[in-house]
Structures are given as structure tokens and as C-alpha cells.
C-alpha atoms as a PDB file:
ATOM      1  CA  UNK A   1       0.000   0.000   0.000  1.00  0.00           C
ATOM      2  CA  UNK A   2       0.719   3.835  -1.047  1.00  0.00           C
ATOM      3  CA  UNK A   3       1.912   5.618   2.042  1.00  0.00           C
ATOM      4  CA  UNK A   4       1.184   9.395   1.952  1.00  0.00           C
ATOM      5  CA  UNK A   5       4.428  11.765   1.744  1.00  0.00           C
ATOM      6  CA  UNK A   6       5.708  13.365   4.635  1.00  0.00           C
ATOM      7  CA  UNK A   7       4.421  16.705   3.580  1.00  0.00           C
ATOM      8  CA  UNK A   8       0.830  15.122   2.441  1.00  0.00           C
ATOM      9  CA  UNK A   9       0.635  14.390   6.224  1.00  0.00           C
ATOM     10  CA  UNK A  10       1.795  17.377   7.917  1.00  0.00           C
ATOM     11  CA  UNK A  11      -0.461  19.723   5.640  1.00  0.00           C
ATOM     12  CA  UNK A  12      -3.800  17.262   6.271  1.00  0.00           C
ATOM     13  CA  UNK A  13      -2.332  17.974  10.440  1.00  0.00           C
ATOM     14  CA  UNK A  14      -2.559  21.835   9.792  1.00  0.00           C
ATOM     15  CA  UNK A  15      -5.843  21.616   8.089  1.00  0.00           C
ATOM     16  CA  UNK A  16      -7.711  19.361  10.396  1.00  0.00           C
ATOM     17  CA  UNK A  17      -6.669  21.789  13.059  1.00  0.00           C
ATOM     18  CA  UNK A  18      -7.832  24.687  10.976  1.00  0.00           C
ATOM     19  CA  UNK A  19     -10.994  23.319  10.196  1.00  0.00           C
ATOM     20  CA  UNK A  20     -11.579  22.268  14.112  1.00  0.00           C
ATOM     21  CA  UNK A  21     -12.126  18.796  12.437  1.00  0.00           C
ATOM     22  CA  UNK A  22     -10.420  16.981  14.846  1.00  0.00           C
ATOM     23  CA  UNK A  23     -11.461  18.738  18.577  1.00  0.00           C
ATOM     24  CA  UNK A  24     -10.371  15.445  20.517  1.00  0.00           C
ATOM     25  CA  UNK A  25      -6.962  14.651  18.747  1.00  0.00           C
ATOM     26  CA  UNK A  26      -7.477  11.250  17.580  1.00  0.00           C
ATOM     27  CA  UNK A  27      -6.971  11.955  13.778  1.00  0.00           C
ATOM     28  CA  UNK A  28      -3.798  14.025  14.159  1.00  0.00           C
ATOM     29  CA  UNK A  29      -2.754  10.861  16.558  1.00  0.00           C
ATOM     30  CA  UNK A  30      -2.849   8.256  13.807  1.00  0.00           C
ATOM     31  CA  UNK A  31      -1.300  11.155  11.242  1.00  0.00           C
ATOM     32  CA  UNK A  32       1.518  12.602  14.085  1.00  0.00           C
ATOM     33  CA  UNK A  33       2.956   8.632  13.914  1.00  0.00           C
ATOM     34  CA  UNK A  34       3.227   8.421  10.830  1.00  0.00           C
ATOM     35  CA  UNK A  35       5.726  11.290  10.678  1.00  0.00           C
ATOM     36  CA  UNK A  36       9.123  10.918  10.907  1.00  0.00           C
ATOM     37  CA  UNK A  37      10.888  13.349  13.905  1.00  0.00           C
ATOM     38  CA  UNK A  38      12.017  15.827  11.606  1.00  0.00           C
ATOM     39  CA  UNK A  39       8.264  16.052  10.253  1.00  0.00           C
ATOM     40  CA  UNK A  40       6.480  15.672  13.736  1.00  0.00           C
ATOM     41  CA  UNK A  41       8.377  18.722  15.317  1.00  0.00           C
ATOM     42  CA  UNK A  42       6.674  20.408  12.655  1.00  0.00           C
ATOM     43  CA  UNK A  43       3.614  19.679  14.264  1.00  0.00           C
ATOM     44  CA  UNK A  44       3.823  18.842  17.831  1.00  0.00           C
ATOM     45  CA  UNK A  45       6.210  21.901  18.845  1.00  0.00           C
ATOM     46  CA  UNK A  46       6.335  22.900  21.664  1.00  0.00           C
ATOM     47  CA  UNK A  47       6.233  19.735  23.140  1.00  0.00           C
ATOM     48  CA  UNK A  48       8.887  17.050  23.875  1.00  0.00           C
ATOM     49  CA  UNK A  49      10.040  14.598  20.722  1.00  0.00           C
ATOM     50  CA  UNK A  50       9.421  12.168  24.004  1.00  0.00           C
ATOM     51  CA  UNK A  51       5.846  12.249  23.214  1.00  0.00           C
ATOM     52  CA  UNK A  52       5.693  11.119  19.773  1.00  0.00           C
ATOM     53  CA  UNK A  53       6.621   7.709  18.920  1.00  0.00           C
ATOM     54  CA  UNK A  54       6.864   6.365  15.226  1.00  0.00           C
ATOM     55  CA  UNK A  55       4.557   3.788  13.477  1.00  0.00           C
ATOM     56  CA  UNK A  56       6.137   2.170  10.592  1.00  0.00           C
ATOM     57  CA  UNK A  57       3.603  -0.744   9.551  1.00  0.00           C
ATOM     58  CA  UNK A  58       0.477   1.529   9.428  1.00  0.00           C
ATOM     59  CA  UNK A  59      -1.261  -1.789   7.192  1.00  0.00           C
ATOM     60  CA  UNK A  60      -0.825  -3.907  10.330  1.00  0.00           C
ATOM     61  CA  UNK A  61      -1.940  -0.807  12.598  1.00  0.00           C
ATOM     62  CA  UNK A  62      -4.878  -0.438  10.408  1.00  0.00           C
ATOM     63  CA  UNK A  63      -6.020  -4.365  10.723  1.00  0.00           C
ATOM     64  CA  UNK A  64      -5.441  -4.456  14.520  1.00  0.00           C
ATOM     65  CA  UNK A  65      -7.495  -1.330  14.632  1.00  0.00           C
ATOM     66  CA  UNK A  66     -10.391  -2.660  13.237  1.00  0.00           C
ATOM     67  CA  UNK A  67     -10.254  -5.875  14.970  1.00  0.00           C
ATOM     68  CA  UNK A  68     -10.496  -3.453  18.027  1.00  0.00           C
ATOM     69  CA  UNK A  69     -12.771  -1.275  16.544  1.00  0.00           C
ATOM     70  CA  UNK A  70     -15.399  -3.945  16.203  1.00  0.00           C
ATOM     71  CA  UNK A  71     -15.017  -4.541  19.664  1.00  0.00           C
ATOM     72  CA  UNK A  72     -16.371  -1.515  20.734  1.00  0.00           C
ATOM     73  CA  UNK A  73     -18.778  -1.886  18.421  1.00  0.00           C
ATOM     74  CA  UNK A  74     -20.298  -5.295  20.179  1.00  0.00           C
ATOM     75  CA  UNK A  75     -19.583  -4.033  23.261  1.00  0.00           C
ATOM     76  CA  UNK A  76     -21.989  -0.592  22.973  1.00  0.00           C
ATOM     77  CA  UNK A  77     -19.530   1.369  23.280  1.00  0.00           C
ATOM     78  CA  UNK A  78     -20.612   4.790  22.009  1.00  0.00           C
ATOM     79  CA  UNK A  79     -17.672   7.337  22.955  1.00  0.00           C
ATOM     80  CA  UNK A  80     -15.360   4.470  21.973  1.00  0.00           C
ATOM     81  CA  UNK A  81     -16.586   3.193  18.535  1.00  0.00           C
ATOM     82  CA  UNK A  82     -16.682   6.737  17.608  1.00  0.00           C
ATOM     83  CA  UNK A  83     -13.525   7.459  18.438  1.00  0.00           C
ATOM     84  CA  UNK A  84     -12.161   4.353  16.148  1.00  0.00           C
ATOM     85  CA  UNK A  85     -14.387   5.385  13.263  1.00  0.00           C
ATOM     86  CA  UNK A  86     -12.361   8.583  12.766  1.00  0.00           C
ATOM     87  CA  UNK A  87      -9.246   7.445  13.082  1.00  0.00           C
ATOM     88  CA  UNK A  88      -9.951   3.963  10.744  1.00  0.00           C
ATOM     89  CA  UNK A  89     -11.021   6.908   8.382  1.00  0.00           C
ATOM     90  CA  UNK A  90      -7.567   8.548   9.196  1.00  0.00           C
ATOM     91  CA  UNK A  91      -5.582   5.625   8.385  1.00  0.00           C
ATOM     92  CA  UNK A  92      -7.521   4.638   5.165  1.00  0.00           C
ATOM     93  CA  UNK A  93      -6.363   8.188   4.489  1.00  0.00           C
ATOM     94  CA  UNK A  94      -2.856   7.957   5.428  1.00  0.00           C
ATOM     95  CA  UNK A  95      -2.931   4.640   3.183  1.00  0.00           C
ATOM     96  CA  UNK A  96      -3.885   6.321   0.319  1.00  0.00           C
ATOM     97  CA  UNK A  97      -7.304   4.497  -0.133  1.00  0.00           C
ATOM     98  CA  UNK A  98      -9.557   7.968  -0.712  1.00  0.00           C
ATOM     99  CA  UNK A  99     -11.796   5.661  -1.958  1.00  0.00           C
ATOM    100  CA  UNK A 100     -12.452   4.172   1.392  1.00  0.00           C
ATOM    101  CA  UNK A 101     -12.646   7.296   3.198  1.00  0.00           C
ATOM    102  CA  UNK A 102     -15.599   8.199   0.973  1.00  0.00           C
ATOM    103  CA  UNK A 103     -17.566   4.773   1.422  1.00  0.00           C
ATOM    104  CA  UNK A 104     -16.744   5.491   5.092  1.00  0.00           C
ATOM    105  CA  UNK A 105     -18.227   9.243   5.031  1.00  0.00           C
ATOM    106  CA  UNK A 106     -21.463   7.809   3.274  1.00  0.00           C
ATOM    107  CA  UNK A 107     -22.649   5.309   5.323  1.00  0.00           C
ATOM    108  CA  UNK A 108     -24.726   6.583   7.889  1.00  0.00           C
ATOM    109  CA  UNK A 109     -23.479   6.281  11.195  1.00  0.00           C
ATOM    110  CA  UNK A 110     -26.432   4.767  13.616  1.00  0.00           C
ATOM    111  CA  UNK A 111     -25.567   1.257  15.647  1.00  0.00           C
ATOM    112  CA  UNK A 112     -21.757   2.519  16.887  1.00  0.00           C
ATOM    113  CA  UNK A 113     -20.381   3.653  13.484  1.00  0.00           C
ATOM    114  CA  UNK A 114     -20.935  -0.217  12.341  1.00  0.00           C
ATOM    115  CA  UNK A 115     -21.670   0.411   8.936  1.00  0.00           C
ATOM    116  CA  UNK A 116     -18.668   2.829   8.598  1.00  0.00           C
ATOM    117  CA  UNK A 117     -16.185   0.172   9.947  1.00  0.00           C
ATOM    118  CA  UNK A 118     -17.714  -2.268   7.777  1.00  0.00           C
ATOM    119  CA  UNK A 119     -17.280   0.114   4.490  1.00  0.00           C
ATOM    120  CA  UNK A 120     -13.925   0.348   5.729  1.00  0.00           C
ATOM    121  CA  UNK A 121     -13.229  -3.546   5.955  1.00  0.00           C
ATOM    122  CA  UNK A 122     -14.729  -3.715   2.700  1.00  0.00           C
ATOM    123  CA  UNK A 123     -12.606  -1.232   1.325  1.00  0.00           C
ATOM    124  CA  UNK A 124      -9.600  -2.990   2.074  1.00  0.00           C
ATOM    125  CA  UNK A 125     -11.180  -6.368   1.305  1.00  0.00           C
ATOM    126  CA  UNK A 126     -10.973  -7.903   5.030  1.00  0.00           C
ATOM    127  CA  UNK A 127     -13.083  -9.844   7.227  1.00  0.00           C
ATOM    128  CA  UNK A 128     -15.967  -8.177   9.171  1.00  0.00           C
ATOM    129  CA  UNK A 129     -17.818 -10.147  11.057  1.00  0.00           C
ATOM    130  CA  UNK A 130     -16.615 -13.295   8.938  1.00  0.00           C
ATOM    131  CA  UNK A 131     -13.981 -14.066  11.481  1.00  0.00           C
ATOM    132  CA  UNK A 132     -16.180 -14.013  14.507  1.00  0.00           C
ATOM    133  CA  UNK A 133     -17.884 -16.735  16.421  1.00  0.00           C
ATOM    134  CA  UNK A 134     -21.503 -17.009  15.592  1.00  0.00           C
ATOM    135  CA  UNK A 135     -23.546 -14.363  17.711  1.00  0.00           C
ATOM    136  CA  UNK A 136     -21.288 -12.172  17.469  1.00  0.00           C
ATOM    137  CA  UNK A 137     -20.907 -12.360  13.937  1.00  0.00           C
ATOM    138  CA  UNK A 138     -24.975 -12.285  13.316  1.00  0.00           C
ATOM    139  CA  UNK A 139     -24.804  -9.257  15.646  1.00  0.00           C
ATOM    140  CA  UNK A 140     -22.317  -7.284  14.031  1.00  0.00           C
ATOM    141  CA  UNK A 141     -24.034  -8.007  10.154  1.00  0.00           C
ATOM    142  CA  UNK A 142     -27.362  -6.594  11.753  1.00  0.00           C
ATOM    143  CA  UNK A 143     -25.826  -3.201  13.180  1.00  0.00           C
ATOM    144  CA  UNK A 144     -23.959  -2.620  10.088  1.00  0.00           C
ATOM    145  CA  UNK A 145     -27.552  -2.688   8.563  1.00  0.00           C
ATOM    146  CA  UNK A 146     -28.653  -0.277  11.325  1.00  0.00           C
ATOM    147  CA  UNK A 147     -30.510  -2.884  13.105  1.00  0.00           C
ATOM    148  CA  UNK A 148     -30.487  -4.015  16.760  1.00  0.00           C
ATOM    149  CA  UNK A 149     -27.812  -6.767  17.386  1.00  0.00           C
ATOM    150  CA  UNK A 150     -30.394  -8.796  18.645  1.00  0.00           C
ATOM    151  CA  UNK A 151     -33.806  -8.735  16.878  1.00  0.00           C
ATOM    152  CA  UNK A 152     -35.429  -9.823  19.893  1.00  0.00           C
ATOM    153  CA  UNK A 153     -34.073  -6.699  21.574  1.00  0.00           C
ATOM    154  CA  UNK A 154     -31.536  -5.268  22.758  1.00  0.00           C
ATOM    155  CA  UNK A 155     -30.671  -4.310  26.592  1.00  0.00           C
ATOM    156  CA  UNK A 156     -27.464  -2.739  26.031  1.00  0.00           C
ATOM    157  CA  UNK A 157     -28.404   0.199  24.198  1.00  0.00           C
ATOM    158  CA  UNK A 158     -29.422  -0.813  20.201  1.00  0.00           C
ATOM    159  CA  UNK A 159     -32.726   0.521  20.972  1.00  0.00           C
ATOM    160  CA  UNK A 160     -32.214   3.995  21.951  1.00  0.00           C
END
């Protein structure tokens, strides 16, 4: 996969903070590691290089991230699936799959951002819910329909 440039990522930092498009700091998180030092000081002045540590294998990052993305997900976690939708978006961006990004940005959000992970699976052409054990799997194909995970009903907060 296509990496984007060192400048690509620093300029998308600038204009995320610019735009106020990234008020909690988890986009510029996944962008900041992809920078080399040189590059992050650009960004994360004034504080310490100490802060910033380096991701190299941003395709492995990405994977692991949506296996733990799905997790909140099936666990209802609101704050926390939202959180990994943006920065799966980020990454699909730092990969260079723009593609992605707008599949992500078009599927509606309701049931935890499922639907956006999913698009973002997709995208890259890896498992969703094919990988998990049986309820869980059934569960996560129904919220990425916007559906409860459980069409009986859900007590954990599909309903609401």
C-alpha cells in the first residue's frame, strides 16, 4: 500500500486543526505517527520529541485497529466506537485508499459507526464479522444494517 508523503501528512495535520475537524486529537494521533521526527516537530512543537513515537507498519496498525474497533462496536460502546471510526477513516487516508474514506463518510453512522467500519473492511477487502464466532458475527451483520444486534431486543443500548 501507497503511504502518503511526509508533507501530504503534515499539511492534512494543519488543516484538520484549521478546520476544528479533529477537537479530541485522535486523527492528528494516527497522522503525528506516521511522521518521521524531523516532520512531527513540525507539528507537535512545543512539546517534547518524548511524546511522539513512530509507526512504521500503518497496514498492520490499520487491521489491529479494526479488529479493536469492532469490539467496541459489540460491546456498545458509544464514545469508543466513535472514536475508532475517525481514526480507521484517518488511516484509510494515510494509506492512500480515498476511496475508502468516501464509502466510510457515506454510510450513515447509527448502531456505533458499524456500517462505517464495515465500508472500511470492505474497502480494504478484510473480514468483518466473517472471522467471529456465531452471535457475534450475526450481531455485528445486523448493526452494520442499522438494526439491533439482537432482533429480539436489545438491553445494552441498540434501541435507543
Amino acid at each position: 500500500m501507497t503511504i502518503r508523503t511526509q508533507e501530504e501528512i503534515v499539511t492534512r495535520v494543519w488543516a484538520l486543526r484549521a478546520n476544528r475537524g479533529d477537537i479530541f486529537g485522535f486523527r492528528e494521533e494516527v497522522l503525528v505517527e506516521a511522521l518521521d521526527l524531523d516532520h512531527a516537530r513540525q507539528v507537535i512543537a512545543p512539546r517534547q520529541p518524548g511524546e511522539w513515537t513512530r509507526r512504521v507498519d500503518h497496514e498492520t496498525h490499520a487491521r489491529d485497529y479494526l479488529r479493536f474497533a469492532i469490539g467496541k462496536i459489540l460491546d456498545h460502546r458509544g464514545n469508543s466506537a466513535s472514536r475508532s471510526v475517525d481514526k480507521l477513516s484517518e488511516l484509510a487516508w494515510l494509506l492512500g485508499r480515498d476511496d475508502v474514506v468516501a464509502a466510510m463518510e457515506h454510510a450513515g453512522y447509527p448502531m456505533y459507526g458499524a456500517a462505517k467500519v464495515k465500508a472500511f473492511a470492505d474497502g480494504f477487502g478484510w473480514p468483518f464479522h466473517d472471522d467471529l464466532d456465531g452471535g457475534d458475527g450475526l450481531a455485528l451483520a445486523r448493526m452494520a444494517e442499522g438494526q439491533q444486534c439482537d432482533p429480539q431486543g436489545c438491553e445494552r443500548g441498540c434501541a435507543d
